[in-house]
PDB file of N, CA and C in Angstrom:
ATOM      1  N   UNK A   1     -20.661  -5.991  24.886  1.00  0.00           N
ATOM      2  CA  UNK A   1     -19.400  -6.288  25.546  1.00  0.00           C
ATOM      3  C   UNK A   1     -18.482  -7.102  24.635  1.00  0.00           C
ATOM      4  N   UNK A   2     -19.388  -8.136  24.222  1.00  0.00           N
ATOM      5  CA  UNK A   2     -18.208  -9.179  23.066  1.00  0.00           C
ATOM      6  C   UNK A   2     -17.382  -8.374  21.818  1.00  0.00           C
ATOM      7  N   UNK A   3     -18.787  -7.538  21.215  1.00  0.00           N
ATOM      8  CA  UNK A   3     -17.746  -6.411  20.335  1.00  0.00           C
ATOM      9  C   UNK A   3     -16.728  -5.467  20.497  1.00  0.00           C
ATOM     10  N   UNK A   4     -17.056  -4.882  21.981  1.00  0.00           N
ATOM     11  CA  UNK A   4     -16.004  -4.146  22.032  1.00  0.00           C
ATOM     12  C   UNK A   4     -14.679  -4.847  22.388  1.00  0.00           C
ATOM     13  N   UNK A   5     -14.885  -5.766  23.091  1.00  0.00           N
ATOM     14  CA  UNK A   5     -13.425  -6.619  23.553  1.00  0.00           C
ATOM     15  C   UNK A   5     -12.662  -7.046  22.054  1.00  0.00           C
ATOM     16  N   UNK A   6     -13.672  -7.738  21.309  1.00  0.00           N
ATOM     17  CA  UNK A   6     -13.041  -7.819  19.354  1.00  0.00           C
ATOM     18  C   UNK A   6     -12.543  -6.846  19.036  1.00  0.00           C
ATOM     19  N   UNK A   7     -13.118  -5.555  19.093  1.00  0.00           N
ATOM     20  CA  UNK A   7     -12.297  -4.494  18.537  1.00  0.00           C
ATOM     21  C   UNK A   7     -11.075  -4.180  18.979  1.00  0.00           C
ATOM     22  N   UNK A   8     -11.138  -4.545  20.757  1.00  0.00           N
ATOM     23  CA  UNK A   8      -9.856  -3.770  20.956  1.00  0.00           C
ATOM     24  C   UNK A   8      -8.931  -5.123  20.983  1.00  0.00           C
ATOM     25  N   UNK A   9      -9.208  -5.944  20.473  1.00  0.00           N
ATOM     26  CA  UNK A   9      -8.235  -6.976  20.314  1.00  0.00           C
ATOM     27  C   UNK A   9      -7.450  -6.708  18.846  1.00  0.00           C
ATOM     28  N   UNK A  10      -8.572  -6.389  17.782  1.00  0.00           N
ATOM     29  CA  UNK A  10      -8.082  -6.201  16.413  1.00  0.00           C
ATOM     30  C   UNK A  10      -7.113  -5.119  16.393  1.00  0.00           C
ATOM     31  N   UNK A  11      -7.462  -4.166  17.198  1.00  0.00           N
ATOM     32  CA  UNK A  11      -6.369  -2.775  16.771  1.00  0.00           C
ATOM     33  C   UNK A  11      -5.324  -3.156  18.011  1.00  0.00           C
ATOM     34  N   UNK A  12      -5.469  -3.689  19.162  1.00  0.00           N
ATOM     35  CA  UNK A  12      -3.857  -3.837  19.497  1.00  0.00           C
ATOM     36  C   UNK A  12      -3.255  -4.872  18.752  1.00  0.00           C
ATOM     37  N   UNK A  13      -3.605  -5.795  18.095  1.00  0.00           N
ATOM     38  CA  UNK A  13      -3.085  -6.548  17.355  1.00  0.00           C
ATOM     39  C   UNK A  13      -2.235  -5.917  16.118  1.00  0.00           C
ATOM     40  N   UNK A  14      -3.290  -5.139  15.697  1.00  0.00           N
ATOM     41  CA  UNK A  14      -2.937  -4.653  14.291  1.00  0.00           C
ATOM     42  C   UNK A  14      -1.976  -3.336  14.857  1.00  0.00           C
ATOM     43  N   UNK A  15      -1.813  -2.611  15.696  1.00  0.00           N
ATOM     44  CA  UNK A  15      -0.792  -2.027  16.434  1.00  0.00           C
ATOM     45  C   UNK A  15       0.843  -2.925  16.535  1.00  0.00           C
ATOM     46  N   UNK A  16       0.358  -4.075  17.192  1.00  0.00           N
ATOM     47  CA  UNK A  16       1.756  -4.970  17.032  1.00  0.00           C
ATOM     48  C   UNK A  16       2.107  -5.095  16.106  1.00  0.00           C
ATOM     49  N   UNK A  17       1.521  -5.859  15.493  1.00  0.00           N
ATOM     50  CA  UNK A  17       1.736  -6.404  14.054  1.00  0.00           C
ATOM     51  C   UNK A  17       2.890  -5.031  13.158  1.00  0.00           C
ATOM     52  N   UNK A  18       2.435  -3.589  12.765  1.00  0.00           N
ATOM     53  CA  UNK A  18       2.527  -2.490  12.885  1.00  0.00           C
ATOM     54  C   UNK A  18       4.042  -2.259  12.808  1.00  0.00           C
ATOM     55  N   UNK A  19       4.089  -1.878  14.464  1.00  0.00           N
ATOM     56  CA  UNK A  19       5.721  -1.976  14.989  1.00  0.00           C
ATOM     57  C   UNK A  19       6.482  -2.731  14.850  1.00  0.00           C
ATOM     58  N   UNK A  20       5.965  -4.493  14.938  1.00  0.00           N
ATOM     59  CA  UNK A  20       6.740  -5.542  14.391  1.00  0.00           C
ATOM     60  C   UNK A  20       7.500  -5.015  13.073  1.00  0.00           C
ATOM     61  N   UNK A  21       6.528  -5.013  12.474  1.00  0.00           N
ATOM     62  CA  UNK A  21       7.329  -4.757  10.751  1.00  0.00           C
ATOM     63  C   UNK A  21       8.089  -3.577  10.555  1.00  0.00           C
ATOM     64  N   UNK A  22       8.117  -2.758  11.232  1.00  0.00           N
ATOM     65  CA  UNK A  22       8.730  -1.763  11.331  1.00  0.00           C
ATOM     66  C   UNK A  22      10.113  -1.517  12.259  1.00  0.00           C
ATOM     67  N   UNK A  23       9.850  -2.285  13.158  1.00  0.00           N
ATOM     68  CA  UNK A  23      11.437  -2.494  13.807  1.00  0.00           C
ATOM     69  C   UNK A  23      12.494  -3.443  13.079  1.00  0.00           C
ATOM     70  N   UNK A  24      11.379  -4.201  12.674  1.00  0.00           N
ATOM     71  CA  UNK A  24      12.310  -5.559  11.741  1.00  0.00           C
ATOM     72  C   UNK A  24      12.895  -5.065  10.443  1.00  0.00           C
ATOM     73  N   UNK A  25      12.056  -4.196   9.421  1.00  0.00           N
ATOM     74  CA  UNK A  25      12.266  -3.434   8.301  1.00  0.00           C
ATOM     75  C   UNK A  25      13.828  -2.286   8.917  1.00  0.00           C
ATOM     76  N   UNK A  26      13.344  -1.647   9.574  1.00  0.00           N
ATOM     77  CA  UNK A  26      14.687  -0.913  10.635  1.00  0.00           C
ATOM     78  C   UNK A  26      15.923  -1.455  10.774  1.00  0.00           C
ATOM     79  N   UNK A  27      16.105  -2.742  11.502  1.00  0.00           N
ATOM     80  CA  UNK A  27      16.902  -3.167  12.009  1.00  0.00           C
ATOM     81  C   UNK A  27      17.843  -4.011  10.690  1.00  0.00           C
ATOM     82  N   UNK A  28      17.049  -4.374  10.062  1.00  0.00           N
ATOM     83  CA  UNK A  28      17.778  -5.239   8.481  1.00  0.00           C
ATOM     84  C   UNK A  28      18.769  -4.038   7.910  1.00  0.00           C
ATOM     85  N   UNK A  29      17.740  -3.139   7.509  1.00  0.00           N
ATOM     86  CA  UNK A  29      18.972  -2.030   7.064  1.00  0.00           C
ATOM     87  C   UNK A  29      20.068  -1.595   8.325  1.00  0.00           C
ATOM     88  N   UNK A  30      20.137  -1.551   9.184  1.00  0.00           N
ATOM     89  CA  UNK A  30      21.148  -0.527  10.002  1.00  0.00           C
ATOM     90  C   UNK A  30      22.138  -2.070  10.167  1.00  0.00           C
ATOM     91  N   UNK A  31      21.387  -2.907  10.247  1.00  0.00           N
ATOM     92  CA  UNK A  31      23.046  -4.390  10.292  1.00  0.00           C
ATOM     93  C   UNK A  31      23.277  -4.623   8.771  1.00  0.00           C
ATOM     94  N   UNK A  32      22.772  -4.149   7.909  1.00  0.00           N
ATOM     95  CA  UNK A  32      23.199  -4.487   6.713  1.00  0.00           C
ATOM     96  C   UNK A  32      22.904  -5.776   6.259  1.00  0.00           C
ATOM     97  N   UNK A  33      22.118  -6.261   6.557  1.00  0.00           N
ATOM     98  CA  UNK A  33      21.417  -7.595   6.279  1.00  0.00           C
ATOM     99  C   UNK A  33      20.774  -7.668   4.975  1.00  0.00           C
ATOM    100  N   UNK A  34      20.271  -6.054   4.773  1.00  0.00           N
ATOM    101  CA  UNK A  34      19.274  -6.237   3.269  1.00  0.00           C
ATOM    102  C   UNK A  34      19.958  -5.459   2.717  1.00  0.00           C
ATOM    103  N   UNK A  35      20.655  -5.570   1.421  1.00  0.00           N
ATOM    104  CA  UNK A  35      21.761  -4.894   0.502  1.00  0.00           C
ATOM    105  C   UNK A  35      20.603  -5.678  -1.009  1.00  0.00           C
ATOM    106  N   UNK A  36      19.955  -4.236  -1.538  1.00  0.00           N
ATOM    107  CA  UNK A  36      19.245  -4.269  -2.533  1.00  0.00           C
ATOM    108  C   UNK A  36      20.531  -4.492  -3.762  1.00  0.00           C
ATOM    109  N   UNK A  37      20.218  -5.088  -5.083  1.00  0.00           N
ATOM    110  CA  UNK A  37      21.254  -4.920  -5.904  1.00  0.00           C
ATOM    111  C   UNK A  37      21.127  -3.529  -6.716  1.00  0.00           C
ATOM    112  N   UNK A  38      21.840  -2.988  -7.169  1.00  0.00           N
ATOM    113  CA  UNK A  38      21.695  -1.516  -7.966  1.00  0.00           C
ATOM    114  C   UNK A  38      21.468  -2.178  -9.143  1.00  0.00           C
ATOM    115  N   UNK A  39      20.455  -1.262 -10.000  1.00  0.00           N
ATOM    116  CA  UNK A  39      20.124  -1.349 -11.393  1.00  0.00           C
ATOM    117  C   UNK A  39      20.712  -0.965 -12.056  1.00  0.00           C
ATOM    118  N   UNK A  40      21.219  -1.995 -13.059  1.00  0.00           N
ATOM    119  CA  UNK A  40      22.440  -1.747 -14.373  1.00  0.00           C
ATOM    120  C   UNK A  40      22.220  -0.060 -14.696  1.00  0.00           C
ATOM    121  N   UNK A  41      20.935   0.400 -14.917  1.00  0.00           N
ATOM    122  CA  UNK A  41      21.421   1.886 -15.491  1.00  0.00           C
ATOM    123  C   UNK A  41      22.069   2.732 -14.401  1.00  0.00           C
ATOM    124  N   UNK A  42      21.853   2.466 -13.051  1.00  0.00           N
ATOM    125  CA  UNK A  42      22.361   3.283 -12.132  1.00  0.00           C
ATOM    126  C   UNK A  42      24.032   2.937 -11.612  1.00  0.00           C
ATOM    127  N   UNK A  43      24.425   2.132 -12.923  1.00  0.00           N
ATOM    128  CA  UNK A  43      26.007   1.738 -12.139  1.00  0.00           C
ATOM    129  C   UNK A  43      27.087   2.958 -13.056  1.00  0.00           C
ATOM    130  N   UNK A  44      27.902   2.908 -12.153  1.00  0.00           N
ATOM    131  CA  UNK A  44      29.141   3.385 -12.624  1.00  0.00           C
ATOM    132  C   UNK A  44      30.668   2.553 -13.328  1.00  0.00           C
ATOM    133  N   UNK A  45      30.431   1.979 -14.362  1.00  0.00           N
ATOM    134  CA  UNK A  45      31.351   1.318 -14.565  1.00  0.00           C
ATOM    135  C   UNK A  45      32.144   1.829 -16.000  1.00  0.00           C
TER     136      UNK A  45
END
């Protein structure tokens, strides 16, 4: 009984955890929050 309750604690955890980073990773780009800098060879100047 104790193991299985651990397990299913680890994978809904690791499920959250999961989506967390993935809505947060999501949401930075679409508000424009994370603006990578372009690499000197890739500029147009």
């Amino acid at each position: 009984m104790k193991s299985k309750l651990f397990r299913w604690t680890v994978v809904v955890g690791c499920a959250l955890c999961t989506f967390l980073a993935t809505v947060t990773s999501a949401s930075a780009c679409a508000w424009g929050t994370y603006q990578p800098e372009e690499p000197k060879l890739l500029r147009e100047e």
